[in-house]
N, C-alpha and C. Protein backbone atom coordinates (compact mmCIF):
# COMPACT_ATOMS: atom_id res chain seq x y z
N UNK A 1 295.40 81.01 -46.87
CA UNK A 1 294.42 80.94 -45.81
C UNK A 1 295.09 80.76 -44.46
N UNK A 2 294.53 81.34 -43.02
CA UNK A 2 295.53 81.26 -42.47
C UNK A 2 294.51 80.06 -41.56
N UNK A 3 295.41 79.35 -40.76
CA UNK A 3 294.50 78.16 -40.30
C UNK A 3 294.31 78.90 -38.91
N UNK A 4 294.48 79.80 -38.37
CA UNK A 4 294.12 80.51 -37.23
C UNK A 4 291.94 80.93 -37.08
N UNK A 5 291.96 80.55 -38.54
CA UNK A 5 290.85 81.41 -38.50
C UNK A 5 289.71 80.59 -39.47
N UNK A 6 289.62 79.28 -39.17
CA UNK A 6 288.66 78.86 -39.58
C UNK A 6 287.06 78.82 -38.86
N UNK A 7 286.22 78.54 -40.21
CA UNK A 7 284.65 78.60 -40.00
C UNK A 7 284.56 76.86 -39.79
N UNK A 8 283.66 76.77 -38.74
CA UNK A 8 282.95 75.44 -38.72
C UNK A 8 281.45 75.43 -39.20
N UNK A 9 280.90 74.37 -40.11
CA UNK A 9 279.56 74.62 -40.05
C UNK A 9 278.86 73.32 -40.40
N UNK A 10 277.99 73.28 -40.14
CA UNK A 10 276.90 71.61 -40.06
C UNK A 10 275.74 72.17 -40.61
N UNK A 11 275.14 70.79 -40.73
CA UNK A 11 273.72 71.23 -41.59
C UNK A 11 272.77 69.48 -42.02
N UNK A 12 272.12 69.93 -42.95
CA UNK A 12 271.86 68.43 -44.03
C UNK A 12 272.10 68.77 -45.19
N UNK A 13 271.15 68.30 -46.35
CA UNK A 13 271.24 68.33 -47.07
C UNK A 13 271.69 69.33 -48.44
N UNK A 14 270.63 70.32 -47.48
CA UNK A 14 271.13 71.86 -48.32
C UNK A 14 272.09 72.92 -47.71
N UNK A 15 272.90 72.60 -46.60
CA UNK A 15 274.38 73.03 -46.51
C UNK A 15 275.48 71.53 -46.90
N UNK A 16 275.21 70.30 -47.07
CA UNK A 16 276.42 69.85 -47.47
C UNK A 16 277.07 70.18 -48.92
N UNK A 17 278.03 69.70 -49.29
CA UNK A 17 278.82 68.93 -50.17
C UNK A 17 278.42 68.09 -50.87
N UNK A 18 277.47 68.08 -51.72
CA UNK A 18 276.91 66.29 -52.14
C UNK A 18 277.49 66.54 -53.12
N UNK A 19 278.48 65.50 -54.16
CA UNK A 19 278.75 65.03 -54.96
C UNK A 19 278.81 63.61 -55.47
N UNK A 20 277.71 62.75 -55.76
CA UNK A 20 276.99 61.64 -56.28
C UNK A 20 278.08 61.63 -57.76
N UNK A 21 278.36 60.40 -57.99
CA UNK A 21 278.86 59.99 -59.26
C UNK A 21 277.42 59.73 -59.70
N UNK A 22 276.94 60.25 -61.41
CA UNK A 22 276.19 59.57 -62.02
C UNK A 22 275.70 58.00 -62.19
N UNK A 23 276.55 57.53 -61.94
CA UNK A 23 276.56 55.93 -62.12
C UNK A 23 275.57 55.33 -60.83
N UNK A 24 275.88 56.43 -59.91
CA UNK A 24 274.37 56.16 -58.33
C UNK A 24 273.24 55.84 -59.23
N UNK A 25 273.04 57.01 -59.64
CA UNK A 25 271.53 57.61 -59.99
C UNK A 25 271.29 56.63 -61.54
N UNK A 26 272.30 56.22 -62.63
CA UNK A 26 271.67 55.27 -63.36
C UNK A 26 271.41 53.98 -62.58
N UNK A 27 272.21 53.60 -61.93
CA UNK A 27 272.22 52.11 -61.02
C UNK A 27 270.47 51.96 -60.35
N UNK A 28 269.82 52.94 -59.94
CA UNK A 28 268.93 53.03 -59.50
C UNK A 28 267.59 53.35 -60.32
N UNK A 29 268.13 53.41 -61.40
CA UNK A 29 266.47 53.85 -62.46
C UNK A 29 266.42 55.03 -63.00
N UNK A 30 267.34 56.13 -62.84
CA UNK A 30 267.46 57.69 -63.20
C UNK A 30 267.95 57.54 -64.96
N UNK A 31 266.84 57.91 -66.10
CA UNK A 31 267.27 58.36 -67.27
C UNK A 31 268.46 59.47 -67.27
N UNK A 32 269.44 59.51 -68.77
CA UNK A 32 269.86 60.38 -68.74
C UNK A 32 269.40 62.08 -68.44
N UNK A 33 268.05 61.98 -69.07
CA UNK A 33 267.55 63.20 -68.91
C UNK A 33 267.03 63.51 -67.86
N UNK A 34 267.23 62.25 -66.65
CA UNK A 34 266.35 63.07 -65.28
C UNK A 34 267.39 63.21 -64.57
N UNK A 35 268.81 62.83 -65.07
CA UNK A 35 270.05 63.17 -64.70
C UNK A 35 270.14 64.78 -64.25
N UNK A 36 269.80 65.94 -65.08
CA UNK A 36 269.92 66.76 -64.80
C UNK A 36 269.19 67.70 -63.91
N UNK A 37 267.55 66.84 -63.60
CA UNK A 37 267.36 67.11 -62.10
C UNK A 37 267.77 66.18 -61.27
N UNK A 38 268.21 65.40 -61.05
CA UNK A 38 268.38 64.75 -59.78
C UNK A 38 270.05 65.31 -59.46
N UNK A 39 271.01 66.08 -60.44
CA UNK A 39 271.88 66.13 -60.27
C UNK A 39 272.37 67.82 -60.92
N UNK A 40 271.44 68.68 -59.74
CA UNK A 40 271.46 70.03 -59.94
C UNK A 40 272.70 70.39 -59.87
N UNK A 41 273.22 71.78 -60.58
CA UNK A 41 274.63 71.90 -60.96
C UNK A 41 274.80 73.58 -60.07
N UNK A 42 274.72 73.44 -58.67
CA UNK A 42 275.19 74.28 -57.44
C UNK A 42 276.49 74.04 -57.04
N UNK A 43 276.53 75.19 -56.38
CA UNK A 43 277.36 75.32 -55.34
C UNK A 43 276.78 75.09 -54.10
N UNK A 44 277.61 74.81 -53.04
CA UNK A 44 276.69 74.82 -51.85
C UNK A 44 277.36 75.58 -51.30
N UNK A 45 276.71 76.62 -50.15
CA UNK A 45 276.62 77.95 -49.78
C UNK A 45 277.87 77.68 -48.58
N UNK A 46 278.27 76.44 -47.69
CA UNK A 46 279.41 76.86 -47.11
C UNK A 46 280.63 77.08 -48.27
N UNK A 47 280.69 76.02 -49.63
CA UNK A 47 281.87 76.73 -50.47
C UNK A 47 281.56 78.13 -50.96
N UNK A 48 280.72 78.60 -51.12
CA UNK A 48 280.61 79.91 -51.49
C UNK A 48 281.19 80.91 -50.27
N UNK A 49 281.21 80.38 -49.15
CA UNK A 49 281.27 81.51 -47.86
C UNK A 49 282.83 81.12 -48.19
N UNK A 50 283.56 80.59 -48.37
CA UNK A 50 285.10 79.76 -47.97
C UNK A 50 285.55 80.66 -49.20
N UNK A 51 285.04 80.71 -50.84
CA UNK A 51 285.78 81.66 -51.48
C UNK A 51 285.93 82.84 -50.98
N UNK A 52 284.32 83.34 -51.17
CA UNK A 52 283.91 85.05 -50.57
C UNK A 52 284.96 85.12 -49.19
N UNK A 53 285.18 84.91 -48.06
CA UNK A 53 285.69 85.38 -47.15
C UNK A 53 287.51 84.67 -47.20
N UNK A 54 288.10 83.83 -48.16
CA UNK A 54 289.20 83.29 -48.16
C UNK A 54 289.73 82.87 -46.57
N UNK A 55 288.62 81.96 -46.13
CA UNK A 55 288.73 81.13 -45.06
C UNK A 55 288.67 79.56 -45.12
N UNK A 56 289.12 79.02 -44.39
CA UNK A 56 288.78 77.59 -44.43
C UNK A 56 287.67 77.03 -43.51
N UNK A 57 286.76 76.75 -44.53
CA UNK A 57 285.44 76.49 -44.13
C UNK A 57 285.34 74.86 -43.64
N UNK A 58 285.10 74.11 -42.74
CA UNK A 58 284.87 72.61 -41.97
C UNK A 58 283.19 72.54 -42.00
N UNK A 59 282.93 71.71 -43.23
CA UNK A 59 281.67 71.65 -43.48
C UNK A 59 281.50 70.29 -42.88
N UNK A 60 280.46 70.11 -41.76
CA UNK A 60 280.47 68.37 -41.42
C UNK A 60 278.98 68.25 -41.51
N UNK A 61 278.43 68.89 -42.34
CA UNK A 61 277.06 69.04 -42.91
C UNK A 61 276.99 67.55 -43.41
N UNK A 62 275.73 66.88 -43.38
CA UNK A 62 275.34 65.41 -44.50
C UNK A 62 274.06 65.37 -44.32
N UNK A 63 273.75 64.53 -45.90
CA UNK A 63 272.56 64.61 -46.56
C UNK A 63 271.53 63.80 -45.33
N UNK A 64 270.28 64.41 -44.89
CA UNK A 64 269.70 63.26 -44.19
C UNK A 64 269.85 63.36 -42.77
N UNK A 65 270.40 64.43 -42.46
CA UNK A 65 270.30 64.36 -40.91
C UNK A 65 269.90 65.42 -40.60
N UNK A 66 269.93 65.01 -38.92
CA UNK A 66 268.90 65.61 -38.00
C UNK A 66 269.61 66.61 -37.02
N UNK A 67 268.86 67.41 -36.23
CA UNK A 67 270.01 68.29 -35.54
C UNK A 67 270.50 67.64 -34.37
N UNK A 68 270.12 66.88 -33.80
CA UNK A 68 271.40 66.29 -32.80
C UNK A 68 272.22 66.06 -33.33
N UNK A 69 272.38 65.29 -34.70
CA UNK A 69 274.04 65.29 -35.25
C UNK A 69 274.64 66.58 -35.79
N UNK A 70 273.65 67.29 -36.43
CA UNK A 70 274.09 68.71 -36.46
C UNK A 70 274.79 69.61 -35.53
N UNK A 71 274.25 69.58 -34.28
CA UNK A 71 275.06 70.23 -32.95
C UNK A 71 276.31 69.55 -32.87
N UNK A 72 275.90 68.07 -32.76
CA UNK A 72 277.08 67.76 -32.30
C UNK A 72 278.42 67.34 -32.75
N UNK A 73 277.78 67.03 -34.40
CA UNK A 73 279.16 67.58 -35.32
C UNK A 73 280.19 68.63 -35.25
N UNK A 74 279.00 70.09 -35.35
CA UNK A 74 279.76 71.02 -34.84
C UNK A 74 280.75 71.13 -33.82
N UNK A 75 280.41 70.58 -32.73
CA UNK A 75 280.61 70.91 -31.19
C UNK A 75 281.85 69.65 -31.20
N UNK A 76 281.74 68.83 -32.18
CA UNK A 76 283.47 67.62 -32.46
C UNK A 76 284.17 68.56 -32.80
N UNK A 77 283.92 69.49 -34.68
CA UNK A 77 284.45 69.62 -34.95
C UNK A 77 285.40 70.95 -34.41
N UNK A 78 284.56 71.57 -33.86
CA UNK A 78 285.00 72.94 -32.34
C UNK A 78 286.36 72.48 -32.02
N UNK A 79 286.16 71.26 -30.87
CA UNK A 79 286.97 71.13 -30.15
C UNK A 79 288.39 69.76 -31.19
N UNK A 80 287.71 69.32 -31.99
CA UNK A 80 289.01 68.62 -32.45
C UNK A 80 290.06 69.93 -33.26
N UNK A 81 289.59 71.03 -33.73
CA UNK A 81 290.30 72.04 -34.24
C UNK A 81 290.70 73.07 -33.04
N UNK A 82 290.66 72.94 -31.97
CA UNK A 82 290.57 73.80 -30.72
C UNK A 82 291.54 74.57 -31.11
N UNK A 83 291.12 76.47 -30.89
CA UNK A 83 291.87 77.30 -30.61
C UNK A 83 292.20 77.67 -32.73
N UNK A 84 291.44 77.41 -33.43
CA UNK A 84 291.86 77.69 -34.39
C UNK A 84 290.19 78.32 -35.67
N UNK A 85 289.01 77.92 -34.39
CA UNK A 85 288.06 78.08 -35.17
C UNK A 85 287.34 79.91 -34.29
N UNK A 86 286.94 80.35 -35.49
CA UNK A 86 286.86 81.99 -35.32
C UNK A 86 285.21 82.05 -35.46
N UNK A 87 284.43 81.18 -36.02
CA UNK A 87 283.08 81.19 -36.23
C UNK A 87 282.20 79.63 -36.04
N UNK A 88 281.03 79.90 -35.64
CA UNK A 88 280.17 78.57 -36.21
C UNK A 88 279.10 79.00 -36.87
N UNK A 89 278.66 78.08 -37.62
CA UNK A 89 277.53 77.91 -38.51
C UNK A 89 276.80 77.09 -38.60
N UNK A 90 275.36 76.97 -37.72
CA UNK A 90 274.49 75.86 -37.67
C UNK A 90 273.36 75.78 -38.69
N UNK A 91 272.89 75.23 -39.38
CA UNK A 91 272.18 75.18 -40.42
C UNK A 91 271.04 73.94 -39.95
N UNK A 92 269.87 74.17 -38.97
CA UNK A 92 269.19 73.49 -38.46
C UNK A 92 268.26 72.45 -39.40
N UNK A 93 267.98 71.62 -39.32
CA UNK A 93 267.34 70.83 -40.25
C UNK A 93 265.80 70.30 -39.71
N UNK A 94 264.82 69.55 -40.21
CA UNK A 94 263.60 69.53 -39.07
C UNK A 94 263.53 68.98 -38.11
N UNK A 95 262.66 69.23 -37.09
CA UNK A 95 263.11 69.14 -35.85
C UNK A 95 262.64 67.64 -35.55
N UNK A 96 261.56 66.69 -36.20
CA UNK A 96 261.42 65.78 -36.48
C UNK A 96 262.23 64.55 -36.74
N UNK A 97 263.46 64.69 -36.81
CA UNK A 97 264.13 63.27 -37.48
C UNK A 97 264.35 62.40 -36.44
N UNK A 98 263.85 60.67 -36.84
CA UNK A 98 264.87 59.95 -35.53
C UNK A 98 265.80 59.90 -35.74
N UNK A 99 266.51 59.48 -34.31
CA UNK A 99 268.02 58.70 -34.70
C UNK A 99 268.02 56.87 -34.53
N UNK A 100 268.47 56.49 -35.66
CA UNK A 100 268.78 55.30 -35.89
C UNK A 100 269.91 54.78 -36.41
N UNK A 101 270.95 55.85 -36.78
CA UNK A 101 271.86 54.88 -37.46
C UNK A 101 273.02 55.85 -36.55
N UNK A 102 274.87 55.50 -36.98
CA UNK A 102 275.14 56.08 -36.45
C UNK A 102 276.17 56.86 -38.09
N UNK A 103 276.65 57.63 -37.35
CA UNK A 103 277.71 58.30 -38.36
C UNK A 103 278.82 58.80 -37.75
N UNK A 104 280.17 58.75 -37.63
CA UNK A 104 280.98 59.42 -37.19
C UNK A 104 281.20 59.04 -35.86
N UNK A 105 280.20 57.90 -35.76
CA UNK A 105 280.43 57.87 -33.86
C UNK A 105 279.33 58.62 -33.61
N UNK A 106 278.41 59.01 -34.21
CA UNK A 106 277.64 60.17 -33.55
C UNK A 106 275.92 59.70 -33.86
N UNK A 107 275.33 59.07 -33.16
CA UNK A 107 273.66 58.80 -33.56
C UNK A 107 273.35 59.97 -34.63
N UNK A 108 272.93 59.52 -35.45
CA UNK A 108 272.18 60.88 -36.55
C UNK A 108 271.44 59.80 -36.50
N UNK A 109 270.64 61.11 -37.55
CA UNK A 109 268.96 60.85 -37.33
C UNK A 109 268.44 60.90 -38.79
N UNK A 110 267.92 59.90 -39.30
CA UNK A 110 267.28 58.78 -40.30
C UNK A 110 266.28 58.24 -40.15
N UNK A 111 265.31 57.74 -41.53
CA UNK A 111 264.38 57.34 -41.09
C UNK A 111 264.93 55.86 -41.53
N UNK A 112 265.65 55.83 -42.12
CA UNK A 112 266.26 54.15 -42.97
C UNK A 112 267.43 53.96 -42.16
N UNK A 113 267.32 52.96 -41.55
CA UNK A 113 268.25 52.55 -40.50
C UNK A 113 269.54 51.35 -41.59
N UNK A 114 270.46 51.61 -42.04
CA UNK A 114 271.44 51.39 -42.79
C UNK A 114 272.23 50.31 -42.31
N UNK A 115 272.40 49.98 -41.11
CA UNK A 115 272.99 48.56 -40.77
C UNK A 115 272.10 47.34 -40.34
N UNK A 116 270.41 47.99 -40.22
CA UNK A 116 269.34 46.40 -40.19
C UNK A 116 268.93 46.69 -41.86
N UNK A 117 269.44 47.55 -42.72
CA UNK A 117 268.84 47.78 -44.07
C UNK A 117 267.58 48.09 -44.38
N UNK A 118 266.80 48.43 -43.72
CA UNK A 118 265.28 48.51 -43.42
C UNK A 118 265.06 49.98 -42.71
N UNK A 119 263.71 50.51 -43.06
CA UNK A 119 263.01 51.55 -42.36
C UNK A 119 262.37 51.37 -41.24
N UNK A 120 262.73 52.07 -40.18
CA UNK A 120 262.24 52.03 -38.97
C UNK A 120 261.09 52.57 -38.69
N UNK A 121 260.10 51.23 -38.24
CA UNK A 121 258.67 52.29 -37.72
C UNK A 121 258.64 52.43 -36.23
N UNK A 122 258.78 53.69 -35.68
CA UNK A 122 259.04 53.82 -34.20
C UNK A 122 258.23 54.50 -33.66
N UNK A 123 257.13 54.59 -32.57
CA UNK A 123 256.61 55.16 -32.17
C UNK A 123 257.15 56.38 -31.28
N UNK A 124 257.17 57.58 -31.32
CA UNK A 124 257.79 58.32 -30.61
C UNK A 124 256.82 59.78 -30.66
N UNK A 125 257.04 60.43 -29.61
CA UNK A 125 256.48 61.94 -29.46
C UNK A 125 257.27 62.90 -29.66
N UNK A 126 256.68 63.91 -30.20
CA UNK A 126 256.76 65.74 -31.20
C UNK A 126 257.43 65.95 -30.14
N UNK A 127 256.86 66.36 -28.98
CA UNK A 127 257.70 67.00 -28.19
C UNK A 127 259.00 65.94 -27.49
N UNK A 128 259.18 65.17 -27.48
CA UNK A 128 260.42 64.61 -27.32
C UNK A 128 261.89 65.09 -27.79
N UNK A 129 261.27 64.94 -29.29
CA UNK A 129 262.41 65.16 -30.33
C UNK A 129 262.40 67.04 -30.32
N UNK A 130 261.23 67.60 -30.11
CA UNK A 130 261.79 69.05 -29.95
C UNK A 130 262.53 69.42 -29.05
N UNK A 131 262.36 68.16 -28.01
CA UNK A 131 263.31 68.87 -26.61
C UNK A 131 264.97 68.15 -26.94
N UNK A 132 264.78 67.64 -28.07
CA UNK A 132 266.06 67.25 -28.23
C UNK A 132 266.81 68.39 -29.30
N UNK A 133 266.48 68.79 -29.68
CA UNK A 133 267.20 70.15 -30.48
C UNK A 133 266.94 70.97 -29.48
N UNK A 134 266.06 71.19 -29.16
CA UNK A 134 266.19 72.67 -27.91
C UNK A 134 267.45 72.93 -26.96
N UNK A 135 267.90 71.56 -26.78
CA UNK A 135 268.85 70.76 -25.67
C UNK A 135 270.17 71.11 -26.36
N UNK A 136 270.09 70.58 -27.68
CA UNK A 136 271.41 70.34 -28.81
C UNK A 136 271.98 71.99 -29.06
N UNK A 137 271.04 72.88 -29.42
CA UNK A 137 271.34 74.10 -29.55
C UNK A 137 271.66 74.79 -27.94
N UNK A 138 271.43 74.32 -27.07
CA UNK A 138 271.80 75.39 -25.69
C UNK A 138 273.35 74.60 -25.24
N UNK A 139 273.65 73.49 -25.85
CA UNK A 139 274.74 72.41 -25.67
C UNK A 139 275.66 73.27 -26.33
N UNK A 140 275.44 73.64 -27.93
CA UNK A 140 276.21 74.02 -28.86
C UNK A 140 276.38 75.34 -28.58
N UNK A 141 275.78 75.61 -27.68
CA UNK A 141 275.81 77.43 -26.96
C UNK A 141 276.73 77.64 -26.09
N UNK A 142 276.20 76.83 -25.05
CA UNK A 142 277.79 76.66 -23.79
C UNK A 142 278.64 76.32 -24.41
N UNK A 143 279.27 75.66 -25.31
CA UNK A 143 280.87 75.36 -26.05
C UNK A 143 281.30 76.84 -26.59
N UNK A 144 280.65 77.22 -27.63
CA UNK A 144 280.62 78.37 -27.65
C UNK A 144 281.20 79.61 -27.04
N UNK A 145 279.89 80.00 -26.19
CA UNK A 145 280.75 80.70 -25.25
C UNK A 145 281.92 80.80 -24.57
N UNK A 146 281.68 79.16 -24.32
CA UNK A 146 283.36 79.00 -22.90
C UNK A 146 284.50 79.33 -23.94
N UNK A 147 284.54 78.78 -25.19
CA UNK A 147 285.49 79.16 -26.31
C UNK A 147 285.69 80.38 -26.62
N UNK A 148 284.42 81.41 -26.44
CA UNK A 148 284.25 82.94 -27.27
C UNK A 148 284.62 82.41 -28.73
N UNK A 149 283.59 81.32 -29.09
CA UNK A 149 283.27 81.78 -30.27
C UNK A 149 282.00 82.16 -30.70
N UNK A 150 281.85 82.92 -31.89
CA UNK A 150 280.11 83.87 -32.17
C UNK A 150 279.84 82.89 -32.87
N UNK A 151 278.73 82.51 -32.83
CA UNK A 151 277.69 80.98 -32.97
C UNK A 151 276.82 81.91 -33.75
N UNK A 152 275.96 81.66 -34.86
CA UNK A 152 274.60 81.79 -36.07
C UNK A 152 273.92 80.33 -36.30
N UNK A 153 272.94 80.56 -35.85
CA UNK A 153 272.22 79.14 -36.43
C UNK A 153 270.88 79.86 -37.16
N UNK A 154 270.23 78.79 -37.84
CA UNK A 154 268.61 79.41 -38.80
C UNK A 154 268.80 77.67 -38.99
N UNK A 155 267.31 77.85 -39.16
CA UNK A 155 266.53 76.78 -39.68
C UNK A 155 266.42 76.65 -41.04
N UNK A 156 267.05 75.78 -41.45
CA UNK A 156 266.91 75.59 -43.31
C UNK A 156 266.01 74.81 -43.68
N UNK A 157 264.88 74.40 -43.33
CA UNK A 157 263.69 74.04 -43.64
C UNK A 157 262.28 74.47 -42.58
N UNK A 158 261.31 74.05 -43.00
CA UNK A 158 260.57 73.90 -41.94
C UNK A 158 260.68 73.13 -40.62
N UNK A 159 260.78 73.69 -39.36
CA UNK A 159 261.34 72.90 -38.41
C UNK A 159 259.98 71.90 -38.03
N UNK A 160 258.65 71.87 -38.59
CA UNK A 160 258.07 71.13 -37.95
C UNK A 160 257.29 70.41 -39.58
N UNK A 161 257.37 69.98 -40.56
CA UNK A 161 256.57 69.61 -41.40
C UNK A 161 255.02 68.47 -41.43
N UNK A 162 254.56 68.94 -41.64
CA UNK A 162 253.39 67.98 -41.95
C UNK A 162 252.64 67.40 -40.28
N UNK A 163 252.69 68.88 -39.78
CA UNK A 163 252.30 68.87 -38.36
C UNK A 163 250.69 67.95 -38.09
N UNK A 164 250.04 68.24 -38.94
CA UNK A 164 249.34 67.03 -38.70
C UNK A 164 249.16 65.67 -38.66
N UNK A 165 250.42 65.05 -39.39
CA UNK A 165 250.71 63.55 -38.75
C UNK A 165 251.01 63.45 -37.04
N UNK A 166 251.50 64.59 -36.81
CA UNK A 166 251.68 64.36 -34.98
C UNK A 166 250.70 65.11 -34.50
N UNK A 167 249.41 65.31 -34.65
CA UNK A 167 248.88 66.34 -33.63
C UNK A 167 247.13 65.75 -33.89
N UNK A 168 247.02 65.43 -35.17
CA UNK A 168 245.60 64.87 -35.98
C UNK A 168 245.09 66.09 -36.80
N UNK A 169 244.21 65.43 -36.79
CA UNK A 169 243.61 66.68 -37.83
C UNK A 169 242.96 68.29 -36.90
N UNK A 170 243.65 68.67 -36.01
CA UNK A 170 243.42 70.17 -35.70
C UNK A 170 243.39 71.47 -36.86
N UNK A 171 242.94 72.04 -36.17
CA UNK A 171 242.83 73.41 -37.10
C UNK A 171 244.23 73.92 -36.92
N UNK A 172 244.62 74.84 -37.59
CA UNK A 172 246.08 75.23 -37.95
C UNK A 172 246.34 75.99 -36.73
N UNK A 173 245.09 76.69 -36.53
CA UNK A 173 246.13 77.57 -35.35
C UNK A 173 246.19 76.96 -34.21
N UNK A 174 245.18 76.10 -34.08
CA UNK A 174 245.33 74.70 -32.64
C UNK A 174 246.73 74.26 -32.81
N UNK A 175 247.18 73.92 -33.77
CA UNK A 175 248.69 73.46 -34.01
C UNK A 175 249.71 73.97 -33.50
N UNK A 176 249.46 75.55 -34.46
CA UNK A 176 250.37 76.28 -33.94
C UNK A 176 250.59 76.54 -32.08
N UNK A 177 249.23 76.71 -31.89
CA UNK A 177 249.28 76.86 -30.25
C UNK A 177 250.09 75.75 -29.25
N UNK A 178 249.71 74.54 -29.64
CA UNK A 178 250.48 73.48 -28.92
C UNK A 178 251.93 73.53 -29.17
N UNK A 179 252.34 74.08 -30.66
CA UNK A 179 253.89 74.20 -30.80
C UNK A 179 254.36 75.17 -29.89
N UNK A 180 253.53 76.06 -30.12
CA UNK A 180 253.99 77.51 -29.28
C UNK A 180 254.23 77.28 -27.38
N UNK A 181 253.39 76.84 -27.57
CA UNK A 181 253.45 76.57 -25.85
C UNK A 181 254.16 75.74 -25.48
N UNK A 182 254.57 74.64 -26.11
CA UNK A 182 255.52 73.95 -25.78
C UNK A 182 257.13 74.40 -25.89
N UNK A 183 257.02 75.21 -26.81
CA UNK A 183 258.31 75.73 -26.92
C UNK A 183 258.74 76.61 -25.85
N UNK A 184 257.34 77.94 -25.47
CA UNK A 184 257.86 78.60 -24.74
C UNK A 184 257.91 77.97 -23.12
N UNK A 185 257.34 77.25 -22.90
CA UNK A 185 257.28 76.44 -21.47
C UNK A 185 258.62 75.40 -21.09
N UNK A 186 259.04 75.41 -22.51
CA UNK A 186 260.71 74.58 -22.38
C UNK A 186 261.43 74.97 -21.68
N UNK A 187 262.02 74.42 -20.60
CA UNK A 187 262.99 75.07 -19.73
C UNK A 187 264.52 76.01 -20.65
N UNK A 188 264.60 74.52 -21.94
CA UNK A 188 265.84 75.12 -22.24
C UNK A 188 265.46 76.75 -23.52
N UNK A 189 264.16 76.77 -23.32
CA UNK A 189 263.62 77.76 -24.81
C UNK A 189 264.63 79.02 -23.99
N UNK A 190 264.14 79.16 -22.24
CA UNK A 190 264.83 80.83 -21.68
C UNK A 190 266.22 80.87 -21.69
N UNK A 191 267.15 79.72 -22.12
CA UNK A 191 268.71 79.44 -22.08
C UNK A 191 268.89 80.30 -23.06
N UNK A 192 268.47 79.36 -24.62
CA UNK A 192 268.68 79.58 -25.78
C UNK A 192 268.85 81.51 -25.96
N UNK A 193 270.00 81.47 -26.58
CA UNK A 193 270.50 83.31 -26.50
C UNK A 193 269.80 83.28 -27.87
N UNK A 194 268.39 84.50 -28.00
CA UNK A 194 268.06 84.65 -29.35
C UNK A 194 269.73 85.82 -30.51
N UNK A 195 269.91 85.99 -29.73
CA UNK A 195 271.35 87.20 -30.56
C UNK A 195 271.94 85.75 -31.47
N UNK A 196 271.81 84.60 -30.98
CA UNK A 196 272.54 84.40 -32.11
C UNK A 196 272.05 83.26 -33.37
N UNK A 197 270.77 83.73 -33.38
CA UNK A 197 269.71 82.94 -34.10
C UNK A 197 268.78 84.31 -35.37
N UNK A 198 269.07 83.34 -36.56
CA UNK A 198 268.11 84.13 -37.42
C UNK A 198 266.94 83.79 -37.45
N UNK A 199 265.85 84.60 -37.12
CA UNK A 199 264.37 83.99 -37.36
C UNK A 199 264.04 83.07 -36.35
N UNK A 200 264.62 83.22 -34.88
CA UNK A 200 264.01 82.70 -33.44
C UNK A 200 262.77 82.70 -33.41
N UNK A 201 262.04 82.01 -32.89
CA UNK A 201 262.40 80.86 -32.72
C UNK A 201 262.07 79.99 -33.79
N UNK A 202 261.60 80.21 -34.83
CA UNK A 202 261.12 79.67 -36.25
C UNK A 202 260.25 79.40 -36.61
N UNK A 203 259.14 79.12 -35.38
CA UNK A 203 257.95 78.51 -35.63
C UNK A 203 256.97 79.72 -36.04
């Protein structure tokens, strides 16, 4: 592999690495036999890209987070490899998560805050946290560029789930409309380069 030419890529849950020792999942109440769902037997798709293309893939993907740590994992791991990374790979997660704990030095975003040991009930607004990925992705854009490296991001879940806990009980397309308009009225929505997004804007 030549180290001239590595992939960076971030994500949560379904681009990391998870490898759980069994002994988690009995410690916690998991039968042997629910062993084999709670402990599906994948690959995860950045090692699949790292065989298929015989590159070295920098997965700083983790279970449970949100895309501000997603960007900005990436955008560490960019510049701590400077001059050696040839691609990025953002793997957006919902646009919903707080941040409460930290990881890496880096606020990610949790709903179980891990150093008071407890779940955080926080009052906060939809559009807040959308303008905080909107922000994270035009951040992870300018690095990018100034580098010339070609950036791909997609949304690996629904970026907005269970839209009626934030909005009330509206009709669906009332929903959709307030998402929509808020997105497109975002200053940073006209930054955001759709060329390097699958399925822009997602909603």
């Amino acid at each position: 592999m030549s180290k001239s030419s590595k992939i960076v890529v971030s994500g949560d849950s379904f681009t990391a690495n998870n490898h759980y020792p069994e002994e988690d999942f009995i410690n916690v109440g998991f039968s042997i036999q629910e062993l084999k769902y709670a402990l599906p037997k994948y690959t995860s798709w950045p090692l699949l890209l790292q065989e298929k293309l015989k590159t070295h893939v920098i997965n700083k993907a983790r279970s449970g987070m949100g895309n501000y740590y997603i960007c900005k994992s990436a955008t560490n791991a960019i510049v701590e490899n400077y001059g050696e990374v040839k691609l990025c790979i953002v793997a957006l997660s919902s646009w919903n998560r707080m941040e409460t704990t930290k990881w890496d030095s880096i606020p990610a975003i949790k709903l179980f805050d891990y150093e008071k040991n407890k779940f955080i009930v926080s009052d906060y607004d939809l559009t807040t946290i959308m303008n905080n990925t909107l922000r994270s992705i035009y951040e992870l854009q300018l690095i990018c560029n100034h580098l010339n490296i070609p950036l791909v991001f997609f949304n690996m879940t629904m970026p907005i789930p269970n839209l009626r806990n934030y909005l009330g009980e509206s009709k669906p397309i009332e929903i959709q409309k307030h998402v929509f308009k808020f997105i497109v009225e975002n200053p940073y929505f006209s930054l955001i380069d759709s060329k390097y997004a699958i399925g822009w804007p997602f909603f």
